[in-house]
N, C-alpha and C. Protein backbone atom coordinates (compact mmCIF):
# COMPACT_ATOMS: atom_id res chain seq x y z
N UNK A 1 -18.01 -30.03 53.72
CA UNK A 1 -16.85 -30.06 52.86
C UNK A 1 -15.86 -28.95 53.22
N UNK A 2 -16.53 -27.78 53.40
CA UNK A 2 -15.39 -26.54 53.81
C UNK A 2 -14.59 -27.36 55.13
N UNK A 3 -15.42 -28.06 55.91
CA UNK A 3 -14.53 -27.83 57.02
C UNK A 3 -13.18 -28.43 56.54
N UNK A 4 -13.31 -29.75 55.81
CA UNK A 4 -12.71 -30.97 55.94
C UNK A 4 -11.31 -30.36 54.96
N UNK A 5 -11.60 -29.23 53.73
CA UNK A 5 -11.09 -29.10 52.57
C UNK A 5 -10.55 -27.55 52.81
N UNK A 6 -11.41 -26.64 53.39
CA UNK A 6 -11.20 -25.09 53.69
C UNK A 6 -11.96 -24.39 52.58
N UNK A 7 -12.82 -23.57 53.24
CA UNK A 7 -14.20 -22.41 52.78
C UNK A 7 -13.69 -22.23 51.16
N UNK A 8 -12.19 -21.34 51.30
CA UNK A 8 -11.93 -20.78 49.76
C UNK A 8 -11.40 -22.07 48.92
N UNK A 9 -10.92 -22.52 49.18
CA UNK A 9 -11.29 -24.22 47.71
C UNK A 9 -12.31 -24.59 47.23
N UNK A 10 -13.35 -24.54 48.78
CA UNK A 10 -14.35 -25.42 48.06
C UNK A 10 -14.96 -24.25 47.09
N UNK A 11 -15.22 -23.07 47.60
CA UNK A 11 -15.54 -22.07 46.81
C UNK A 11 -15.27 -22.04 45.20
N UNK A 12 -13.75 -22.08 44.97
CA UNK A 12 -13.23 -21.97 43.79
C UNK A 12 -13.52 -22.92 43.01
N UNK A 13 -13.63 -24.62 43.78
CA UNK A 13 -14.07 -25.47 42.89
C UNK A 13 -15.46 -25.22 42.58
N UNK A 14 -16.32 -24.46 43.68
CA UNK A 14 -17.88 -25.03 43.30
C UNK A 14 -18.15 -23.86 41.91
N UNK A 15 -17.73 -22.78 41.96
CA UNK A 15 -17.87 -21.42 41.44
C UNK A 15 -17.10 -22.34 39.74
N UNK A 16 -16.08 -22.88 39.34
CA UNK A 16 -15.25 -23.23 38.52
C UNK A 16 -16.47 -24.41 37.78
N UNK A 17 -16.68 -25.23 38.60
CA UNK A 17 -17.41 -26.72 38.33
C UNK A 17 -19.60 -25.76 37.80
N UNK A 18 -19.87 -24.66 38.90
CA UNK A 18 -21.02 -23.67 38.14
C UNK A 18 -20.85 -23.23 36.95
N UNK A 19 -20.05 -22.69 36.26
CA UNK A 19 -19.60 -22.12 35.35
C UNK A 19 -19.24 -23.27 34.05
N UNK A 20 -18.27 -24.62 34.06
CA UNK A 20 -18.98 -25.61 33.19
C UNK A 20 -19.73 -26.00 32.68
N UNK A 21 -20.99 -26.60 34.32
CA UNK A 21 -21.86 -27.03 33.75
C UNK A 21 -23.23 -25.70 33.63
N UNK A 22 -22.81 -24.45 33.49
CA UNK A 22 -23.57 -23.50 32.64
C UNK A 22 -23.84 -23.80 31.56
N UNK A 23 -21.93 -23.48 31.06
CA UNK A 23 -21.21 -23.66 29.53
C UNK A 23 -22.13 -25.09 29.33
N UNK A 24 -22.19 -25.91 29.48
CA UNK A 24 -22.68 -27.20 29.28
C UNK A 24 -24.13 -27.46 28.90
N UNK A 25 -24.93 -26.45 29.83
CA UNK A 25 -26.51 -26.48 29.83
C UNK A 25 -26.79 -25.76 28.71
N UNK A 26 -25.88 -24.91 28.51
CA UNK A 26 -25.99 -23.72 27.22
C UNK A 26 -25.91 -24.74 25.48
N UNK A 27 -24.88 -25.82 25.72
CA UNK A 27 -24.92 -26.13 24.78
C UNK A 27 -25.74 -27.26 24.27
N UNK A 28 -26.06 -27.93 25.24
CA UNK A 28 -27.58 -28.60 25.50
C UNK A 28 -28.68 -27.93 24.74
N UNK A 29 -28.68 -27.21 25.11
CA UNK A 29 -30.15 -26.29 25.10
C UNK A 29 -30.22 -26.02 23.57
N UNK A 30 -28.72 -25.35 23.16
CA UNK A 30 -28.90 -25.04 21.51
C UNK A 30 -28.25 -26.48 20.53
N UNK A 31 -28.35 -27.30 21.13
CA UNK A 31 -28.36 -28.74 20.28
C UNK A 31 -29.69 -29.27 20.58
N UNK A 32 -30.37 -28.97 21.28
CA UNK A 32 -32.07 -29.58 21.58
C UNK A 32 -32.74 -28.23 20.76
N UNK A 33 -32.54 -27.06 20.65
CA UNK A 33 -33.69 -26.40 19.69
C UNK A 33 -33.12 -26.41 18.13
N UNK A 34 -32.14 -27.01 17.34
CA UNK A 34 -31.79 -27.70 16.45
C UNK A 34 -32.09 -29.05 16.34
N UNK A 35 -32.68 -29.80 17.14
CA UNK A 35 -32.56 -30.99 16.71
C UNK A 35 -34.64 -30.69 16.02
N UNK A 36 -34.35 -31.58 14.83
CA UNK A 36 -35.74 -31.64 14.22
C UNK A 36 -36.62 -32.68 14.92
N UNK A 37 -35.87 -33.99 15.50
CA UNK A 37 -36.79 -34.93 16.16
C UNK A 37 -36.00 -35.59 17.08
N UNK A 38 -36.97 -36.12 17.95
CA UNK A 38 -36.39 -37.02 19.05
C UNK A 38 -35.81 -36.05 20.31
N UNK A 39 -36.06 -34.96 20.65
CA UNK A 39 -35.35 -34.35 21.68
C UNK A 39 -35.55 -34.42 22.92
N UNK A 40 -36.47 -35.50 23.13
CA UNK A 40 -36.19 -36.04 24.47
C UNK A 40 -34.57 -36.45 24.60
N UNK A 41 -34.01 -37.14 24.05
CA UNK A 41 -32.68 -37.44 24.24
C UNK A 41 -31.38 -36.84 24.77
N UNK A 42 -32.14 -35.38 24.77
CA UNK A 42 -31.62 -34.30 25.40
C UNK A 42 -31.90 -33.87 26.81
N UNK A 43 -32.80 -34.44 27.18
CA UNK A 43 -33.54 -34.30 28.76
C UNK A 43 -32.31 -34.64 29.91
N UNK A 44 -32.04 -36.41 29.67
CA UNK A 44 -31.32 -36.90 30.83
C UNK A 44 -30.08 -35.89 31.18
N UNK A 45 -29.19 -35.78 29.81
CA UNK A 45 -27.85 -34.62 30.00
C UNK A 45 -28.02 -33.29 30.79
N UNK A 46 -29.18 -32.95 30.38
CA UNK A 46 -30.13 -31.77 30.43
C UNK A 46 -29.95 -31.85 32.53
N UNK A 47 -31.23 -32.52 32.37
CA UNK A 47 -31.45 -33.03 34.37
C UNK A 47 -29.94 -33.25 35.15
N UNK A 48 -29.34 -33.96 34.60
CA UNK A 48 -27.65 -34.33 35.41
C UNK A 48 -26.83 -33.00 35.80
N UNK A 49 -27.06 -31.87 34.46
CA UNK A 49 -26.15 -30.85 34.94
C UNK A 49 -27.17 -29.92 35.86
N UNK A 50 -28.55 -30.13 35.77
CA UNK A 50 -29.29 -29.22 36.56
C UNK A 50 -28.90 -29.55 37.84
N UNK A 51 -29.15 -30.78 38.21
CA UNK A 51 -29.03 -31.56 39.33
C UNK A 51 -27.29 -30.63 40.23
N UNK A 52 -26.37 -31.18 39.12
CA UNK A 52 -24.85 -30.75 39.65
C UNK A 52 -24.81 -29.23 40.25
N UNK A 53 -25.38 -28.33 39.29
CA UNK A 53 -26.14 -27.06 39.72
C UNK A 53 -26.45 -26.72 40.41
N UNK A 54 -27.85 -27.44 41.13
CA UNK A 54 -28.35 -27.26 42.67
C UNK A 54 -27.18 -27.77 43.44
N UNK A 55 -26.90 -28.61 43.09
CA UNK A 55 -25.90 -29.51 44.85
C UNK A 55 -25.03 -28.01 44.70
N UNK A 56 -24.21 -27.66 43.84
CA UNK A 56 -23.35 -26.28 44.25
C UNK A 56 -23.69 -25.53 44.73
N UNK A 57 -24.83 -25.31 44.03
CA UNK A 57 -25.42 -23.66 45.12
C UNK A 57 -25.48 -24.03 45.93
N UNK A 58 -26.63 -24.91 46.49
CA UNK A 58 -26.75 -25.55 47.68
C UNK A 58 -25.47 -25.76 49.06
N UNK A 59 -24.30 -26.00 48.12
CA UNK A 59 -23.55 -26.26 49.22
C UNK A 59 -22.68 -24.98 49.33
N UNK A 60 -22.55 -24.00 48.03
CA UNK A 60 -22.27 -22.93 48.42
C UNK A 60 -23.48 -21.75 50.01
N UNK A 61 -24.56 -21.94 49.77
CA UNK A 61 -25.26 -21.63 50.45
C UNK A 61 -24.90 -21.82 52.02
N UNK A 62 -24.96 -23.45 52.40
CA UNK A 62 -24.86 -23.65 53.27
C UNK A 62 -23.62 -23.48 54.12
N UNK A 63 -23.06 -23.80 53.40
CA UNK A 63 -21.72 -22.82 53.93
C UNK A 63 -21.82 -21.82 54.70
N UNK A 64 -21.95 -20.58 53.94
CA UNK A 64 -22.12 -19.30 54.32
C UNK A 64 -23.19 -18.78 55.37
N UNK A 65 -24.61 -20.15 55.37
CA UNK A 65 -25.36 -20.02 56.37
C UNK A 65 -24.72 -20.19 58.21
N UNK A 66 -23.61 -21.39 57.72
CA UNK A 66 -23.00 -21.49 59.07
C UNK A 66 -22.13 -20.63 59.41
N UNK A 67 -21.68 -19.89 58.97
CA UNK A 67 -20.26 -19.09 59.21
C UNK A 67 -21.08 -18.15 59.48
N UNK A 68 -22.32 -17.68 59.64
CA UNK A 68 -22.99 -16.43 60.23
C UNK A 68 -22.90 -16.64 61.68
C-alpha cells in the first residue's frame, strides 16, 4: 500500500483508523460487562475490530520492515 499511496498516508490513515477502532473496542467491552444476559452478541463486533487491528499493525509493521 505505501508504495502505491506513499509511507506517510498510509501511516496517518492506519494510526487514525487504530485509534477508532480502540475507541470502539473500548466501548464494546463496557456495553458487554453491563449487559446482564446474552453477551455473546457482543463477540462478532468484538472479533471484526480485533481483526481491523491486526491488519494495521501488521501493515504498519511491514512497512517499516522493508524500508530497513
Amino acid at each position: 500500500m505505501s508504495d502505491k499511496w506513499g509511507g506517510a498516508r498510509v501511516t496517518h490513515y492506519h494510526t487514525v483508523l487504530m485509534t477508532a477502532v480502540t475507541i470502539g473496542l473500548g466501548v464494546i467491552v463496557k456495553y458487554a460487562r453491563e449487559a446482564e444476559e446474552n453477551r455473546i452478541r457482543f463477540f462478532p463486533p468484538f472479533m471484526v475490530c480485533f481483526m481491523i487491528l491486526f491488519y494495521c499493525t501488521g501493515e504498519s509493521c511491514s512497512r517499516d520492515v522493508t524500508a530497513m
